[in-house]
Protein backbone atom coordinates (compact mmCIF):
# COMPACT_ATOMS: atom_id res chain seq x y z
CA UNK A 1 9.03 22.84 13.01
CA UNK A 2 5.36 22.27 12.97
CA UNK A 3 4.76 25.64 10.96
CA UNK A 4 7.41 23.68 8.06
CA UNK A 5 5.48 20.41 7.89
CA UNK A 6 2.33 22.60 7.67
CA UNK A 7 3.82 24.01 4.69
CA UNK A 8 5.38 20.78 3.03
CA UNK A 9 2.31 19.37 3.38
CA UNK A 10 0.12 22.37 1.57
CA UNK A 11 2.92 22.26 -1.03
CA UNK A 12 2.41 19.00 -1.71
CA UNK A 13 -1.16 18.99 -1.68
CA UNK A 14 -0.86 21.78 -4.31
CA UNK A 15 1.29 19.17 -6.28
CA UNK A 16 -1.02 16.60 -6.10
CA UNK A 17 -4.21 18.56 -7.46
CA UNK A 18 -5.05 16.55 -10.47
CA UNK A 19 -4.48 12.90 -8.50
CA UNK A 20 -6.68 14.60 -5.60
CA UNK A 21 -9.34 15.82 -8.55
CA UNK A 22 -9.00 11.74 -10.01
CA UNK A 23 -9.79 10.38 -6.91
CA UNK A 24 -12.86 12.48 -6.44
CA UNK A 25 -13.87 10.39 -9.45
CA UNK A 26 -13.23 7.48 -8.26
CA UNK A 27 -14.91 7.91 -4.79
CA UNK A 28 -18.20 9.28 -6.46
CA UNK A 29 -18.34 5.65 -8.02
CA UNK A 30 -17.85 3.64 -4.76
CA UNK A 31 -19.61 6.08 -2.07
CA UNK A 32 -23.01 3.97 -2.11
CA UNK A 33 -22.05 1.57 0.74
CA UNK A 34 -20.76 4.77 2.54
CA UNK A 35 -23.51 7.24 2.12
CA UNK A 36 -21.39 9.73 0.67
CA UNK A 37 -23.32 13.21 -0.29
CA UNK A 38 -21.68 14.87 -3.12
CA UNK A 39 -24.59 17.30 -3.90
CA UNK A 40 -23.64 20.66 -4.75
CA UNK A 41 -25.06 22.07 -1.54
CA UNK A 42 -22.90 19.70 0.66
CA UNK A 43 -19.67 19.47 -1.06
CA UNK A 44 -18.06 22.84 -0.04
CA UNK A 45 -18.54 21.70 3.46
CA UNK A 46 -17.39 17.75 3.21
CA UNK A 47 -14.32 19.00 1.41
CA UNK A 48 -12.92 21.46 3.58
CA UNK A 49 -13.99 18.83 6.36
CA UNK A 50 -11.51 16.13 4.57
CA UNK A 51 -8.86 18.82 3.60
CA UNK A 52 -8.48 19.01 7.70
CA UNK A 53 -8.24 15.17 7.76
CA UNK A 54 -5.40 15.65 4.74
CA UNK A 55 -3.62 18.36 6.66
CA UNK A 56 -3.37 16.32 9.57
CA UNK A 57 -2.06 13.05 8.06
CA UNK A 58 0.35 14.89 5.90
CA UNK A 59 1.85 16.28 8.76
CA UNK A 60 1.61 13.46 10.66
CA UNK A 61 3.72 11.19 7.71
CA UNK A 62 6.53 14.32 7.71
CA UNK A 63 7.52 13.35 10.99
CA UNK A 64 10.68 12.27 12.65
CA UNK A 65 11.52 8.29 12.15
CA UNK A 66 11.42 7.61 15.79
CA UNK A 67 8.05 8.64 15.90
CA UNK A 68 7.24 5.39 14.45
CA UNK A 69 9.31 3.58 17.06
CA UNK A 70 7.29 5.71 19.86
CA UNK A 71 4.17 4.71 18.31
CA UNK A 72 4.51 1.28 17.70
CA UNK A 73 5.56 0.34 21.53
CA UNK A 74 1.87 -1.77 21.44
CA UNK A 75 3.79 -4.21 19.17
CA UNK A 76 1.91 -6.35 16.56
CA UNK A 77 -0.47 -7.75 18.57
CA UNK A 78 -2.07 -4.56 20.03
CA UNK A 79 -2.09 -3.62 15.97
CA UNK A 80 -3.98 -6.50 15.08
CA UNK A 81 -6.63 -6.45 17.84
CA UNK A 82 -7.60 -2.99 16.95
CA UNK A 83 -8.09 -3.07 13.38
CA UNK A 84 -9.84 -6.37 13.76
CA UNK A 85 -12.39 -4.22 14.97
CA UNK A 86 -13.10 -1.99 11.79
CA UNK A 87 -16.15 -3.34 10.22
CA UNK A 88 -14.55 -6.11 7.80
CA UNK A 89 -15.69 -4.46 4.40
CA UNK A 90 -13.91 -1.43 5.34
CA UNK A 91 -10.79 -2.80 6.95
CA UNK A 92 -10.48 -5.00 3.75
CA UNK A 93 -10.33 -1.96 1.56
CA UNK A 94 -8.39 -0.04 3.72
CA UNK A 95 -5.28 -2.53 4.33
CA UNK A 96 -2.26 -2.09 3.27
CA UNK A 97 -2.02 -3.22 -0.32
CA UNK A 98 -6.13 -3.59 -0.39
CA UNK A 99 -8.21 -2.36 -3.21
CA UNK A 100 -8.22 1.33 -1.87
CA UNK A 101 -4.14 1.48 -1.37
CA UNK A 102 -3.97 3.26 -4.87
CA UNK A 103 0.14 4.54 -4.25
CA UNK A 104 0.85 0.41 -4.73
CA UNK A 105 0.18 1.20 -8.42
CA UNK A 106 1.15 4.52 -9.24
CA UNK A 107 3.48 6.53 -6.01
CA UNK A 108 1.63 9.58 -7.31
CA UNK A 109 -1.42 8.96 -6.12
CA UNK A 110 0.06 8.18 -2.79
CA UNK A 111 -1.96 12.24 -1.52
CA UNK A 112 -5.39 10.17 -3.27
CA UNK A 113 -4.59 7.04 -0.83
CA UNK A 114 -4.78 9.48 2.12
CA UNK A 115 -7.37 11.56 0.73
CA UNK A 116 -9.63 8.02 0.41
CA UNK A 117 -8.59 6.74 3.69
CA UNK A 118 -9.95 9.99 5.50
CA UNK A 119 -13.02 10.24 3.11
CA UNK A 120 -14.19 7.05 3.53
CA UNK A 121 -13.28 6.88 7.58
CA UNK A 122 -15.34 10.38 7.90
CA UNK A 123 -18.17 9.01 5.90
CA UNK A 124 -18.47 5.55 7.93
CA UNK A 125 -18.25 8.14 11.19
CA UNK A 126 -14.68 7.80 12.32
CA UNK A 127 -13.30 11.31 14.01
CA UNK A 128 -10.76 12.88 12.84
CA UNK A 129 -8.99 11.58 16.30
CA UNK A 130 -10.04 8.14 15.45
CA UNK A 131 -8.17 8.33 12.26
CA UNK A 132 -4.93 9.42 13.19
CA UNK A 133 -4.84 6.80 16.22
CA UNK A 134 -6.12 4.34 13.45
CA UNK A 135 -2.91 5.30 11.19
CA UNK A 136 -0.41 5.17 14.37
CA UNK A 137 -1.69 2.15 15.29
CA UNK A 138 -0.49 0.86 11.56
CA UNK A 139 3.07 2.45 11.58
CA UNK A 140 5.73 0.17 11.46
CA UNK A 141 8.14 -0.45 14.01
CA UNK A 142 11.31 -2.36 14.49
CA UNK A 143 9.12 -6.05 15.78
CA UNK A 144 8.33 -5.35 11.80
CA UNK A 145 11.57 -5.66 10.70
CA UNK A 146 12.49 -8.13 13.25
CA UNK A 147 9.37 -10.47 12.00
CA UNK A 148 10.15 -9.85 8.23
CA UNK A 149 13.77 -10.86 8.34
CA UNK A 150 12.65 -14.30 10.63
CA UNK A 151 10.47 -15.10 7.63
CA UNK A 152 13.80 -16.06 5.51
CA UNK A 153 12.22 -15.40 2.47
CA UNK A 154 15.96 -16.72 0.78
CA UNK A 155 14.70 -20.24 1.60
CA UNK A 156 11.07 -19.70 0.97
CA UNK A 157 11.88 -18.33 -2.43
CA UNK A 158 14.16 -21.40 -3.39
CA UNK A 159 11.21 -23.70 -2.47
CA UNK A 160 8.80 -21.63 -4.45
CA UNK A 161 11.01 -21.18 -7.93
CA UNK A 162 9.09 -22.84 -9.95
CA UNK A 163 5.48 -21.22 -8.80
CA UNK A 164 6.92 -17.78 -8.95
CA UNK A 165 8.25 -18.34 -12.05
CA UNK A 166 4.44 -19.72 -13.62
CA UNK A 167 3.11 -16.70 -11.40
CA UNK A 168 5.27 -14.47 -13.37
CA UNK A 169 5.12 -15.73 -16.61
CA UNK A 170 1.40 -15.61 -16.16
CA UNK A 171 1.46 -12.07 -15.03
CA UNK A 172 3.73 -11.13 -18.25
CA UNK A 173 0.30 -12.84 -20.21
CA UNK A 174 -1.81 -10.78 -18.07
CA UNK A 175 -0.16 -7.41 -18.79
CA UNK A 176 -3.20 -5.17 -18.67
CA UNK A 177 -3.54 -5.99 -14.76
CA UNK A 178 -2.19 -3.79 -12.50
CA UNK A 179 -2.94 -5.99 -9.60
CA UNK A 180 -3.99 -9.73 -9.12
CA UNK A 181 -5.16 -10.66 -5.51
CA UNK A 182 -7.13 -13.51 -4.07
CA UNK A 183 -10.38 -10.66 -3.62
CA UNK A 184 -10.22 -8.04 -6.66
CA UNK A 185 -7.86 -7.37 -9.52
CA UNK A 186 -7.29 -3.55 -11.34
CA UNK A 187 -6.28 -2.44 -14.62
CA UNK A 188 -2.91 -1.03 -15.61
CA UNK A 189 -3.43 2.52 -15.70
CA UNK A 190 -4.30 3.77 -19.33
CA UNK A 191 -5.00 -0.06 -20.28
CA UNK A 192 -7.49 0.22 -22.91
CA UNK A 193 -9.01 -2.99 -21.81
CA UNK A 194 -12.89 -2.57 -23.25
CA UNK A 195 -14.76 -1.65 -19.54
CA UNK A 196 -17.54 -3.66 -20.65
CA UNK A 197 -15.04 -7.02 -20.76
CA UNK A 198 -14.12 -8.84 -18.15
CA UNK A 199 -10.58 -8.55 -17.10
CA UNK A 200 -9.89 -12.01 -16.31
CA UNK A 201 -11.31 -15.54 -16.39
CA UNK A 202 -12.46 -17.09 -13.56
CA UNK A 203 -10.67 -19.89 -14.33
CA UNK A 204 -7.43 -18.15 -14.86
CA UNK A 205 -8.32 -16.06 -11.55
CA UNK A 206 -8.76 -19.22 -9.65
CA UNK A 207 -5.28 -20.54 -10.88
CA UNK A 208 -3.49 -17.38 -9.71
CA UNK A 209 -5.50 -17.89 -6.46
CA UNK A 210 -3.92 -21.49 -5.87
CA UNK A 211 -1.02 -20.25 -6.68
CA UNK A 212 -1.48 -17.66 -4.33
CA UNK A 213 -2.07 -20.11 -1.14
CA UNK A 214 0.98 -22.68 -2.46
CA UNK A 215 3.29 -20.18 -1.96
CA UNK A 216 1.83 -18.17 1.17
CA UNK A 217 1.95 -14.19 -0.91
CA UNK A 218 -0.84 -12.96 1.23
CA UNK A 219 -1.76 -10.48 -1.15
CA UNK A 220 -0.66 -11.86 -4.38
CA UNK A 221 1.06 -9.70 -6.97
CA UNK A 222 0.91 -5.87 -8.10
CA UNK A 223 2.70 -4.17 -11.11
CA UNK A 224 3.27 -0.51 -10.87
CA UNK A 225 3.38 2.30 -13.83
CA UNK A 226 6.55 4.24 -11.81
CA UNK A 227 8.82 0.55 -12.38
CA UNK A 228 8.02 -1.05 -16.21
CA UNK A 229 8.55 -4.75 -16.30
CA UNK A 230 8.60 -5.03 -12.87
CA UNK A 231 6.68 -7.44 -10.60
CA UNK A 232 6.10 -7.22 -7.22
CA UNK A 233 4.96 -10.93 -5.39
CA UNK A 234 3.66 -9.57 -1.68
CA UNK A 235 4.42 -12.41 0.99
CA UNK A 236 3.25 -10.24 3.89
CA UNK A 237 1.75 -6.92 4.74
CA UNK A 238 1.00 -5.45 8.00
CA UNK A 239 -0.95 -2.27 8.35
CA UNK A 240 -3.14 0.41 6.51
CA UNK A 241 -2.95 1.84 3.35
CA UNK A 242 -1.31 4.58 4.64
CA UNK A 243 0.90 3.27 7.33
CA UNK A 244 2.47 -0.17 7.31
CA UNK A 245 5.05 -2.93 6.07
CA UNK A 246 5.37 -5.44 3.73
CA UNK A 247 8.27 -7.96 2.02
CA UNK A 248 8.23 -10.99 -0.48
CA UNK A 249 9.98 -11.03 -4.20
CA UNK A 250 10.36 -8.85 -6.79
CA UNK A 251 11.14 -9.80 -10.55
CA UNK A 252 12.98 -7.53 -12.76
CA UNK A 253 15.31 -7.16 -15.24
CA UNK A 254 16.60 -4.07 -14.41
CA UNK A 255 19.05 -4.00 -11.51
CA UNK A 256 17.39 -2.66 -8.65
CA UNK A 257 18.39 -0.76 -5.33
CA UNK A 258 19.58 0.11 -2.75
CA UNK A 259 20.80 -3.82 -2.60
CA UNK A 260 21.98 -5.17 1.13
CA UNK A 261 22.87 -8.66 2.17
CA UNK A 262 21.40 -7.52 5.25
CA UNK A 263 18.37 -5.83 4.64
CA UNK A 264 17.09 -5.58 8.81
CA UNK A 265 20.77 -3.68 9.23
CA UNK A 266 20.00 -1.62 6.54
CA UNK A 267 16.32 -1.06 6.76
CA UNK A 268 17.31 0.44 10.48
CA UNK A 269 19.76 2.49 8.79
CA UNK A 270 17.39 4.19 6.44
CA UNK A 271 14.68 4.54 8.86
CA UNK A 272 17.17 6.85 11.04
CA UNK A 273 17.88 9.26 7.94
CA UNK A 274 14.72 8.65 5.85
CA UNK A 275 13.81 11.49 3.64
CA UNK A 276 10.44 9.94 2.14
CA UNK A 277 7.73 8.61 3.31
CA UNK A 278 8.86 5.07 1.95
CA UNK A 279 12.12 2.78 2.85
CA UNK A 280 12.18 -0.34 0.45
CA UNK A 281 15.51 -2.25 0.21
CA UNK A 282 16.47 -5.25 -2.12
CA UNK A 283 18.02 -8.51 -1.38
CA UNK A 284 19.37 -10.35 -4.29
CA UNK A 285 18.48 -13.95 -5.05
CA UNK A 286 19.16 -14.83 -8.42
CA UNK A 287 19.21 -13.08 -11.79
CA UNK A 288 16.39 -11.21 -11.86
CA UNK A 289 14.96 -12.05 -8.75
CA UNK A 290 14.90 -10.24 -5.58
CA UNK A 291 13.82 -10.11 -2.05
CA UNK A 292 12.38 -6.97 -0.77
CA UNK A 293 11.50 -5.47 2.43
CA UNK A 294 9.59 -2.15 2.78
CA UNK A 295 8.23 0.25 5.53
CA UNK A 296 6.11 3.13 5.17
CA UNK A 297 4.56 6.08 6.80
C-alpha cells in the first residue's frame, strides 16, 4: 500500500510541474525574511531536499480517513497550543486560508501549497519530522465537525443578511481580488490589474475590515478561478494550509453540491469514503446563499 501512495504521489507531482515551476517564482520573491539560497550552486541540493519533504506530505494526505481521527485525539486545544508556538510571521502565512494557502484560489496549485509549506518550514529550520507532526497536528477531526455545526451558522447568517449582502455586492465591485482579508488581499489570477497600482483603497479596505469584525468571518472572503461568480465568506478556520477546517457562507448563483440538511451527518459520511483530499458540503439558506462546511487533508 505504501509502494501505491509512493506512486500517486510521483504521478501527481509529475502533473503538477508547471504549478510547482510557478511557485518557484513566487518563493524567489518572498525568500528574504527566510534566507532562502537559490544560487545555482545550491539549488540542486535544496530541491531534492524539499522534493523529500513533498514525497512525504503527499503520501501522508493519500492516507486512510481515520488517520485523521487517530491523529487528532489531542483535540483543539492541544492544536492550538502548538502552533501558537511557530514564530507569528510564519504561522500567519502558513494558516489555513493565510496568504501562503494558494489551493484557496486556484485547487491546482494545491502540490505549490505543500511545496511552500515545506520550503519555507526547511528554510526557517523545521525538520522534516517537525513538519509532518506540524501538519498532523492541523488535521481535522470529528471535535471539528462537532464545533462547526454548534456554531449554527443558519441563525448567524439571518442576523448578518444585510452585511453579507453589502460584503458581496462590494466584492462583485472588487472583481479583480481574489481574496480580501483583514491582513493582505491577492489578485484574481490573470487580472491585468497594472502591478504598479494599488489594488484597493485603504478606505475601501478598512470598510471590508469592519465588515469583517460585525459579522465574526475570521478570515474574510476569497473568490476562486475553479468556481466563477462564486464567493466564499470564511466564518472560521482551524489549521494549516495544508491540513485543516473551515465553514461560513457561500454566494452563488449556480446550484451547488453535494447539498445536506445535515451537513455533520454527512460530512462523517464523506470522510469514511473520501476519495480527495477535500470534503466540502453545502447547506442551503436562501436563494443563492449557502452554508458550507469543509475538511481537508
Amino acid at each position: 500500500m505504501r509502494a501505491t501512495r509512493f506512486n500517486k504521489a510521483l504521478d501527481q507531482m509529475r502533473r503538477s510541474v508547471v504549478a510547482l515551476l510557478f511557485q518557484v517564482g513566487r518563493l524567489r520573491r518572498c525568500s528574504s525574511s527566510f534566507s532562502f539560497s537559490f544560487s545555482s550552486t545550491s539549488v540542486g541540493r535544496f530541491m531534492n531536499r524539499i522534493l523529500l519533504i513533498i514525497l512525504a506530505l503527499f503520501i501522508m494526505g493519500s492516507g486512510r480517513a481515520d488517520d485523521a481521527g487517530s491523529a487528532g485525539e489531542a483535540g483543539q486545544q492541544r492544536r492550538h497550543e502548538v502552533l501558537a508556538k511557530l514564530p507569528p510571521r510564519l504561522g500567519s502565512l502558513w494558516r489555513k486560508y493565510g496568504e501562503w494557502d494558494y489551493k484557496q484560489s486556484n485547487s491546482a496549485y494545491e502540490p505549490a501549497t505543500k511545496f511552500n509549506f515545506g520550503a519555507t518550514g526547511s528554510a526557517a529550520g523545521l525538520s522534516q519530522q517537525d513538519l509532518m507532526a506540524l501538519r498532523r497536528v492541523a488535521l481535522p477531526t470529528p471535535d471539528d465537525v462537532t464545533m462547526m455545526k454548534r456554531l449554527d451558522l443558519a441563525h448567524v447568517f439571518k442576523r448578518n443578511r444585510k452585511q453579507l449582502e453589502g460584503l458581496r455586492d462590494m466584492a462583485v465591485e472588487d472583481a479583480h481580488l481574489a481574496r480580501i482579508a483583514a491582513d493582505y488581499t491577492s489578485l484574481m489570477e490573470g487580472s491585468m490589474w497594472p502591478t504598479n497600482t494599488q489594488k484597493i483603497s485603504d478606505q475601501r479596505w478598512s470598510r471590508y475590515k469592519e465588515a469583517f469584525k460585525s459579522v465574526g468571518l475570521q478570515e474574510g472572503l476569497v473568490r476562486g478561478t475553479n468556481s466563477p461568480g462564486v464567493i466564499t465568506f470564511i466564518f472560521h478556520a482551524e489549521g494549516l494550509c495544508v491540513a485543516g477546517s473551515s465553514c461560513g457562507f457561500v454566494f452563488s448563483k449556480k446550484k451547488l453540491e453535494p447539498l445536506t440538511s445535515d451537513p455533520a451527518t454527512t460530512l462523517n459520511e464523506l470522510v469514511r469514503n473520501r476519495q480527495s483530499s477535500v470534503v466540502t458540503v453545502y447547506e442551503r439558506l436562501d436563494a443563492n446563499w449557502y452554508s458550507f462546511y469543509e475538511l481537508d487533508w
